[in-house]
C-alpha atoms as a PDB file:
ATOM      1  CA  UNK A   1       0.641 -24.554   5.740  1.00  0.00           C
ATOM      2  CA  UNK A   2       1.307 -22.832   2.593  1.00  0.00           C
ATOM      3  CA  UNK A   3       4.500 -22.591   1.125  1.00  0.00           C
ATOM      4  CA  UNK A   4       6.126 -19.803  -1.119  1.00  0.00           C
ATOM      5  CA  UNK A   5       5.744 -21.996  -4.430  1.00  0.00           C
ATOM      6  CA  UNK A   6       2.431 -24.130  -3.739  1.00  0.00           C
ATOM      7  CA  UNK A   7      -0.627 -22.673  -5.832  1.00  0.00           C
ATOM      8  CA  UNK A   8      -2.253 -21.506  -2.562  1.00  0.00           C
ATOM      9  CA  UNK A   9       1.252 -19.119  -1.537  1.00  0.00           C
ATOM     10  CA  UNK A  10       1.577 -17.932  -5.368  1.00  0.00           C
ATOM     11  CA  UNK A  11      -2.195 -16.899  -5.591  1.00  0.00           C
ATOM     12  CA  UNK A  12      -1.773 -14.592  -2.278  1.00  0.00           C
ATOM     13  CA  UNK A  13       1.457 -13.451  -3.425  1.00  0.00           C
ATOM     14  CA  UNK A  14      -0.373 -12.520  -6.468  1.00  0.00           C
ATOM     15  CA  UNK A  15      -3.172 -10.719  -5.101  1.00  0.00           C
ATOM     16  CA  UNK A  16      -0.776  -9.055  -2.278  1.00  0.00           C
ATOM     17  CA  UNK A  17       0.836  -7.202  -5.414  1.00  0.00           C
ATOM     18  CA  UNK A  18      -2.678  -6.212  -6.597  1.00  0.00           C
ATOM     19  CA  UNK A  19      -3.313  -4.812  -3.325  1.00  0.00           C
ATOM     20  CA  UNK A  20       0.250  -3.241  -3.615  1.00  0.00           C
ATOM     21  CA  UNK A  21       0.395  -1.727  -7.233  1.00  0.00           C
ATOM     22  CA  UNK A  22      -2.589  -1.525  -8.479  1.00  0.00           C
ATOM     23  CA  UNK A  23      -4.260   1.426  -5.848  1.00  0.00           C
ATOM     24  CA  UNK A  24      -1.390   4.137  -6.279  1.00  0.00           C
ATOM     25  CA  UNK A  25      -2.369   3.717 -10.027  1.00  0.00           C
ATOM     26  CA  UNK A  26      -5.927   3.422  -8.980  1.00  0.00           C
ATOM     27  CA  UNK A  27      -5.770   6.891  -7.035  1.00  0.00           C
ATOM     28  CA  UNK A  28      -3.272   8.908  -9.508  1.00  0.00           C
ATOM     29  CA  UNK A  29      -5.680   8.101 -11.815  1.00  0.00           C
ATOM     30  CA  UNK A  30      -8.722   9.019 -10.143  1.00  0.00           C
ATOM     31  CA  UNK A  31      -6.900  12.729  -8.931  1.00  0.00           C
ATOM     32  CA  UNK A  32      -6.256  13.574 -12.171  1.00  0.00           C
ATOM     33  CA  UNK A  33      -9.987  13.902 -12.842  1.00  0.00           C
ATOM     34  CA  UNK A  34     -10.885  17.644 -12.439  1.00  0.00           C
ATOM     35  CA  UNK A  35     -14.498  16.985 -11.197  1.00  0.00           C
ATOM     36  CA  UNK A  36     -13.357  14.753  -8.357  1.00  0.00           C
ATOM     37  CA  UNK A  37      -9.589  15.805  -7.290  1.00  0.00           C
ATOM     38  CA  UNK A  38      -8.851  13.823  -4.321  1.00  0.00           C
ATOM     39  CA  UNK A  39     -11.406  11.374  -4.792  1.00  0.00           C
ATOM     40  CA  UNK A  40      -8.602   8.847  -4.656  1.00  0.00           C
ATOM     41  CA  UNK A  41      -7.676   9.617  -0.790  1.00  0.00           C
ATOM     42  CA  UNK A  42     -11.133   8.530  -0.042  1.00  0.00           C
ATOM     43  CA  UNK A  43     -10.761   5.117  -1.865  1.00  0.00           C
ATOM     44  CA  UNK A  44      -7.292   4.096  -0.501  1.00  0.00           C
ATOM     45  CA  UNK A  45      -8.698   3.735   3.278  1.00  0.00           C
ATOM     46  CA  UNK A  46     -11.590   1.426   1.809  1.00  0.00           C
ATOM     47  CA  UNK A  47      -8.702  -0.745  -0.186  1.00  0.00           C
ATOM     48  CA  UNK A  48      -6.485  -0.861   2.612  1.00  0.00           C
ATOM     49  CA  UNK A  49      -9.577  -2.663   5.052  1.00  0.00           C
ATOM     50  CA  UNK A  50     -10.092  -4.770   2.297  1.00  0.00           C
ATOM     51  CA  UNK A  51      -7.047  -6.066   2.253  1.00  0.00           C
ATOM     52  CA  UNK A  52      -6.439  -6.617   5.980  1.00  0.00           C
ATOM     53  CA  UNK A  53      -9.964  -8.638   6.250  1.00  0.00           C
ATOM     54  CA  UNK A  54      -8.442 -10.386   3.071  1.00  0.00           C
ATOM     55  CA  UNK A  55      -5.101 -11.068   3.472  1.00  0.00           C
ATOM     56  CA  UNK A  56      -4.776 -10.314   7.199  1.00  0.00           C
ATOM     57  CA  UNK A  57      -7.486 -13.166   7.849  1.00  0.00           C
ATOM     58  CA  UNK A  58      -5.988 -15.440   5.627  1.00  0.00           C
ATOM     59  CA  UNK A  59      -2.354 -15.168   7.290  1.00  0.00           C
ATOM     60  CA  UNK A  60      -4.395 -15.244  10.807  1.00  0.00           C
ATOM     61  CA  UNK A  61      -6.650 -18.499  10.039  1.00  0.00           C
ATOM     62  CA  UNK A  62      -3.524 -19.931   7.824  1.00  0.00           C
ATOM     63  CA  UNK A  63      -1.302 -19.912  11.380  1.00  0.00           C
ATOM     64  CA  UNK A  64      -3.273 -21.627  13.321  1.00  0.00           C
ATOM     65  CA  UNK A  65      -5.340 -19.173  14.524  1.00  0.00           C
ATOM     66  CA  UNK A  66      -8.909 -19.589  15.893  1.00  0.00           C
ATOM     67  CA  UNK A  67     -10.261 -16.804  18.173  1.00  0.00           C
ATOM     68  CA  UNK A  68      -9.292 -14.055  20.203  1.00  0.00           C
ATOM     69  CA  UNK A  69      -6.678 -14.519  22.535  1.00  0.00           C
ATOM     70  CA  UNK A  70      -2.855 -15.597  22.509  1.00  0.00           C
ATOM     71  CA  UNK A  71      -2.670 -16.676  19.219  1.00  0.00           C
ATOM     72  CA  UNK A  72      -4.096 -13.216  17.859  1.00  0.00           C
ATOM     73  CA  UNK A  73      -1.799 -10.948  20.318  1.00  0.00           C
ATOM     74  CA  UNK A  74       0.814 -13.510  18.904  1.00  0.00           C
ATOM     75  CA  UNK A  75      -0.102 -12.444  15.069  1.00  0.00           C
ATOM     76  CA  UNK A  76      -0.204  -8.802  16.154  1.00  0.00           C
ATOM     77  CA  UNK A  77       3.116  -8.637  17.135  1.00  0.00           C
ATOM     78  CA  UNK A  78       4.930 -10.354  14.182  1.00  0.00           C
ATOM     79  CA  UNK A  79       2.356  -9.063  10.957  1.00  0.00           C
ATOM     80  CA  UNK A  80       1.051  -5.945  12.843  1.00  0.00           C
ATOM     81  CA  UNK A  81       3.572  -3.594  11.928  1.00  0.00           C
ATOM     82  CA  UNK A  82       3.908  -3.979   8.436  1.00  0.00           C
ATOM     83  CA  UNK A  83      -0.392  -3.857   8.173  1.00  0.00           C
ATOM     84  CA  UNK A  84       0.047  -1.129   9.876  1.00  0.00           C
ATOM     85  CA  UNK A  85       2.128   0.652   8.031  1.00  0.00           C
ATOM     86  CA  UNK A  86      -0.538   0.188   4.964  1.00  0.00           C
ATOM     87  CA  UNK A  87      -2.843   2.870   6.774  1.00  0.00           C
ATOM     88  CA  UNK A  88       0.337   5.721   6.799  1.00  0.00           C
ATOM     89  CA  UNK A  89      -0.476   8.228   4.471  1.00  0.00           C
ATOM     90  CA  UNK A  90       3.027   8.657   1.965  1.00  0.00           C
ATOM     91  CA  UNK A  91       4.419   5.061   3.872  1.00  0.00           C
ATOM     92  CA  UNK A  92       0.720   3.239   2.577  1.00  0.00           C
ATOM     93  CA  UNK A  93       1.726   3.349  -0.805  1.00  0.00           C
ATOM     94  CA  UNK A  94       4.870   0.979   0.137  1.00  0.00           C
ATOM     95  CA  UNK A  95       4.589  -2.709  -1.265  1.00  0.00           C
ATOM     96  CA  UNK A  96       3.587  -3.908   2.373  1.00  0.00           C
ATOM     97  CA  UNK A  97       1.569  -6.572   1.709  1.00  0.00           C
ATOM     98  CA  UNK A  98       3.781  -8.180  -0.818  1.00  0.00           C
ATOM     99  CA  UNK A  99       6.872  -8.315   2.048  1.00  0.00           C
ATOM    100  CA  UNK A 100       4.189  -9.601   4.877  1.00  0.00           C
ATOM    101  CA  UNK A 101       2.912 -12.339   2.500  1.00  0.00           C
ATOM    102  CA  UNK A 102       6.489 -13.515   1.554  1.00  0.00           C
ATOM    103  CA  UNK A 103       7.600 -13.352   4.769  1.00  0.00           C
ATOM    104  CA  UNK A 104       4.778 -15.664   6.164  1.00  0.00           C
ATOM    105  CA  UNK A 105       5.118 -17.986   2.975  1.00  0.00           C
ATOM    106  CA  UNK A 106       8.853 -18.317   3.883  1.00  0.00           C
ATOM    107  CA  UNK A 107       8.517 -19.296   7.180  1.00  0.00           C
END
């Protein structure tokens, strides 16, 4: 198991704040184009799915888990919230997967 300061937990914290900060910049920067305004919206959704199969998979097959059954109903219910709360349209832009990564390193 990972901890918060092995090389394994500091390169998912790491690329948990990419998938944090670097979108919102990602998509301002992209809606101030005036041939594509709102092209960012689009590009978000993709990001977020990204970064559940990414990070999401890695917390699920870094607990222990193997298949579908009690042990993913059991990841559901302590990371699902805060994954979920990455697909929210204003709440999405919140550092999300930075606090679930921390809070599964610390464990």
């Amino acid at each position: 198991m990972p901890t918060l300061l092995s090389i394994e937990g500091i390169a998912m914290l790491f690329t948990a704040l990419a998938f944090d900060f670097i979108p919102p910049i990602f998509i301002f920067l992209l809606d101030l184009n005036p041939f594509l305004p709102g092209a960012g919206e689009f590009i978000s959704p993709v990001i977020d799915v990204f970064a559940t199969i990414t990070l999401g998979g890695w917390m699920f097959l870094r607990s222990g888990g193997q298949g579908i059954g009690g042990k993913l109903t059991q990841f559901i219910k302590k990371r699902g919230a805060l994954i979920g709360l990455e697909y929210v349209p204003i709440l999405g832009e919140g550092p999300w997967w930075t606090i679930n990564v921390f809070m599964f390193l610390k464990k």
